[in-house]
C-alpha atoms as a PDB file:
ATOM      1  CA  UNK A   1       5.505  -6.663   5.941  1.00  0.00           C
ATOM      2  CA  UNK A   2       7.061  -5.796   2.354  1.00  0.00           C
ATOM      3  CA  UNK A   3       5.018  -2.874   1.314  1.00  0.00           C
ATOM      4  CA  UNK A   4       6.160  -0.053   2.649  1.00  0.00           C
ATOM      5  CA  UNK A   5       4.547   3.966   2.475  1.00  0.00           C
ATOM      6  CA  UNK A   6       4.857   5.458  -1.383  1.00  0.00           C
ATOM      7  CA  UNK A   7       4.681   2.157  -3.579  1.00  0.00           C
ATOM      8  CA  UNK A   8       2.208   1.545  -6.033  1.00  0.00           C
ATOM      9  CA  UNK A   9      -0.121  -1.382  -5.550  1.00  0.00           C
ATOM     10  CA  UNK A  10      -3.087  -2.879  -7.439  1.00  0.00           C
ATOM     11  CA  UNK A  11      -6.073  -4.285  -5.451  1.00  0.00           C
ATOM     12  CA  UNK A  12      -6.861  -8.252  -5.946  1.00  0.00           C
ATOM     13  CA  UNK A  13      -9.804  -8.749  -4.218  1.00  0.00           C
ATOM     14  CA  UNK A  14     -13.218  -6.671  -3.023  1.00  0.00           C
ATOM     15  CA  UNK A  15     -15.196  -3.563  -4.299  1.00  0.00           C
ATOM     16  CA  UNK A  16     -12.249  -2.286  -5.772  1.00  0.00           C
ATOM     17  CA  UNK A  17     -10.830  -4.947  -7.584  1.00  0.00           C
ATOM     18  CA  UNK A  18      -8.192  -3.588 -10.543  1.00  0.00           C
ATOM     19  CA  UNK A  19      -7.951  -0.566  -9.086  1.00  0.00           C
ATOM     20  CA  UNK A  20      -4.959   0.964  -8.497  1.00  0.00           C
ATOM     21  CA  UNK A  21      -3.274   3.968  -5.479  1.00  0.00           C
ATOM     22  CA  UNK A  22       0.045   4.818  -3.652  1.00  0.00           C
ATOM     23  CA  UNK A  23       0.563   3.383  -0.195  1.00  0.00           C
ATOM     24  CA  UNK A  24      -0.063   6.483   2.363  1.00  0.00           C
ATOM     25  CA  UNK A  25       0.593   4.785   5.545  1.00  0.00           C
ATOM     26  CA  UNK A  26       1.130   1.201   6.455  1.00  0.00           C
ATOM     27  CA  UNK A  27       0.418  -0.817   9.811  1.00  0.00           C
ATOM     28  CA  UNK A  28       2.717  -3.859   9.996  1.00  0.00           C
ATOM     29  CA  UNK A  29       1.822  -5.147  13.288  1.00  0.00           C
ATOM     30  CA  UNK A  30      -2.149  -5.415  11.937  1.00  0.00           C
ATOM     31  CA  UNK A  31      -1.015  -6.180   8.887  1.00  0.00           C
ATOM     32  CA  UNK A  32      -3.050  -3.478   7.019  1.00  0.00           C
ATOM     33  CA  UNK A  33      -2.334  -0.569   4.436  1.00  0.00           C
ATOM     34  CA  UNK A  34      -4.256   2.807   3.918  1.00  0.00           C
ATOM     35  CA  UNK A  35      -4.705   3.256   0.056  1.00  0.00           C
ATOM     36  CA  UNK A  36      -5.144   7.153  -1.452  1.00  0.00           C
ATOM     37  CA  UNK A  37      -8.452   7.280  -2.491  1.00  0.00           C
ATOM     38  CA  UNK A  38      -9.282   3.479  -2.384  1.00  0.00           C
ATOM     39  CA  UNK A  39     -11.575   1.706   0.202  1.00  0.00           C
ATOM     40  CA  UNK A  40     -13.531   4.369   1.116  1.00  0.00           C
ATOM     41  CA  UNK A  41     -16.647   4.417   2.909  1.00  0.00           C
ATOM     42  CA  UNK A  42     -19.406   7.102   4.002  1.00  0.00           C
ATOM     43  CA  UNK A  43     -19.416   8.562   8.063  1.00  0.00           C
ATOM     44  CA  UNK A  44     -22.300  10.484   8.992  1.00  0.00           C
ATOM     45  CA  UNK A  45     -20.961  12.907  11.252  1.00  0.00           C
ATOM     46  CA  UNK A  46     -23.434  15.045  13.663  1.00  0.00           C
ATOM     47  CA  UNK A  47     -23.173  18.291  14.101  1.00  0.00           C
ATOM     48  CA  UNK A  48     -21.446  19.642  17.423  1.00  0.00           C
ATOM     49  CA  UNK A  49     -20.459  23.213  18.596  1.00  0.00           C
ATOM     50  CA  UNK A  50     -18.321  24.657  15.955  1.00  0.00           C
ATOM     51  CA  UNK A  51     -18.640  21.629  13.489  1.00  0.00           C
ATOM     52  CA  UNK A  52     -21.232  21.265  10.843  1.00  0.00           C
ATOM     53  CA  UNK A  53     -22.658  17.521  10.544  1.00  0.00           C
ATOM     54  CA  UNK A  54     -23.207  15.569   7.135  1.00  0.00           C
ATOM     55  CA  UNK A  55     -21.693  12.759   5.725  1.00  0.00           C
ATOM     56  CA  UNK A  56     -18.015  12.907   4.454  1.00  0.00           C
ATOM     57  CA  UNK A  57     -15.666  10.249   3.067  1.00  0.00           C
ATOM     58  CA  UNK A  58     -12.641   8.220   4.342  1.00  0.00           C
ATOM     59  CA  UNK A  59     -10.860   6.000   3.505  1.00  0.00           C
ATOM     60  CA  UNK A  60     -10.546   2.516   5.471  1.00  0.00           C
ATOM     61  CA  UNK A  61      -6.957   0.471   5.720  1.00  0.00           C
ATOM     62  CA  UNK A  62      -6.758  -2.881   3.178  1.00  0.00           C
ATOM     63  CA  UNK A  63      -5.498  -6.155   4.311  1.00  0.00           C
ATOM     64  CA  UNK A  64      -1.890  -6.479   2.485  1.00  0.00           C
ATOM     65  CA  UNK A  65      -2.336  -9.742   1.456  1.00  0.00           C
ATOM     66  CA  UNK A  66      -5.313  -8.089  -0.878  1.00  0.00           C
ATOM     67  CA  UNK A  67      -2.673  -6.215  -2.383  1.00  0.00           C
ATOM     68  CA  UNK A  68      -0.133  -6.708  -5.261  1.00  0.00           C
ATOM     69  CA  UNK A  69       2.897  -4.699  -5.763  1.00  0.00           C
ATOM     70  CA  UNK A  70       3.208  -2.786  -9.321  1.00  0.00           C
ATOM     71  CA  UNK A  71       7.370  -2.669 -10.319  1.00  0.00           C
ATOM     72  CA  UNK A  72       8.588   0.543 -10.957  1.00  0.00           C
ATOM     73  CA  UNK A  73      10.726  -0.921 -13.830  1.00  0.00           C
ATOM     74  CA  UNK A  74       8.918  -4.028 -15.322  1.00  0.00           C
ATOM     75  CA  UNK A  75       5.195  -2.484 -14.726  1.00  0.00           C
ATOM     76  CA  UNK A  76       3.725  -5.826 -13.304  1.00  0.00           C
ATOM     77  CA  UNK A  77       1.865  -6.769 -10.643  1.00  0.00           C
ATOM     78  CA  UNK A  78       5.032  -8.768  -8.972  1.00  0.00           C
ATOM     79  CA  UNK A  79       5.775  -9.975  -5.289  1.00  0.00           C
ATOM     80  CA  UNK A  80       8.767  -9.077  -3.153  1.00  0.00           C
ATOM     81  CA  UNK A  81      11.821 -10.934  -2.482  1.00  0.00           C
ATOM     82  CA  UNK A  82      14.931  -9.848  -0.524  1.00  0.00           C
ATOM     83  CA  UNK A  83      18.876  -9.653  -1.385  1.00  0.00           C
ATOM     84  CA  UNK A  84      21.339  -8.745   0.476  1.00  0.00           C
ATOM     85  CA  UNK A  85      24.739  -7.319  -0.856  1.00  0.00           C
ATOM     86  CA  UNK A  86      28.245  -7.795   0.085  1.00  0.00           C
ATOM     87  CA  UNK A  87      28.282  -4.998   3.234  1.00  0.00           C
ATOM     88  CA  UNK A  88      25.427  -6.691   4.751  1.00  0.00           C
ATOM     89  CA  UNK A  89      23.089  -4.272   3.348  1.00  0.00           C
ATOM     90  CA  UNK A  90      19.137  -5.789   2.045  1.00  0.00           C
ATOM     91  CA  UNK A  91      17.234  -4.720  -0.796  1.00  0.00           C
ATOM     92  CA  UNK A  92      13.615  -5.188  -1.690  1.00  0.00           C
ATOM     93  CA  UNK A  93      13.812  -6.721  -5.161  1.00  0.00           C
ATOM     94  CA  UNK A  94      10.976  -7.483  -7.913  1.00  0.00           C
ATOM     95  CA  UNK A  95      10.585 -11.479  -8.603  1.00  0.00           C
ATOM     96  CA  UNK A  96       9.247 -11.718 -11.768  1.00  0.00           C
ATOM     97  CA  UNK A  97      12.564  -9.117 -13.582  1.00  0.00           C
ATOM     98  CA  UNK A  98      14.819  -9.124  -9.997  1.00  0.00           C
ATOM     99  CA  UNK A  99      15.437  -5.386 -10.091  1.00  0.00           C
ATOM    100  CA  UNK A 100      15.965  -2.896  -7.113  1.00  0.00           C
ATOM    101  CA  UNK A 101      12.277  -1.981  -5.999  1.00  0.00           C
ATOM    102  CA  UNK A 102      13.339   1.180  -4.116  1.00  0.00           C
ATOM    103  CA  UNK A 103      17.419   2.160  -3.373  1.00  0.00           C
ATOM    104  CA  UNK A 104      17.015   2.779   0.026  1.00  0.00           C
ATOM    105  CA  UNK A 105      18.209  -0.098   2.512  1.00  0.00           C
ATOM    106  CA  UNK A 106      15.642  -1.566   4.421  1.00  0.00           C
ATOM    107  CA  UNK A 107      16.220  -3.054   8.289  1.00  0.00           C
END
């Protein structure tokens, strides 16, 4: 998967279409990603020993093909490509301007 925790994505599809959030945790082998403060639904929750009951909020994990990745330097909704440097190192890069998406190396 090529979205990875702390980048900022827009949403393509579903209730919250345009909308944009940081990546807070990402599940490659399900190919899903949890969105801050996007996708969320209502749980009613009833009330045990200790705990009060009512209905709170969470959020629910996005298919990442739903998702587009915004560029840190261009500002567009881009996808990501790969490069790989002359010690063997590989960098996430943006298609559409072909910048560094993030400095760190990935595996």
């Amino acid at each position: 998967m090529k979205l990875i925790k702390g980048d900022k994505v827009k949403v393509l599809i579903g209730k919250d279409k345009d909308r944009e959030g940081e990546i807070v945790r990402s599940f490659p082998k399900v190919g899903k990603i949890l969105v801050k403060g996007l996708n969320i639904f209502k749980k009613h929750i009833k009330a045990s020993q200790g705990q009060k009951g009512g209905i709170i909020e969470k959020e629910r994990p996005l298919l990442a093909s739903k998702v587009a990745l915004i560029c840190p330097s261009c500002k567009k909704t881009t996808r990501v490509g790969y490069q790989i440097d002359k010690q063997g190192n590989k960098y996430r890069i943006c298609k559409k301007c072909q910048s560094l998406i993030n400095q760190k190396e990935t595996k």
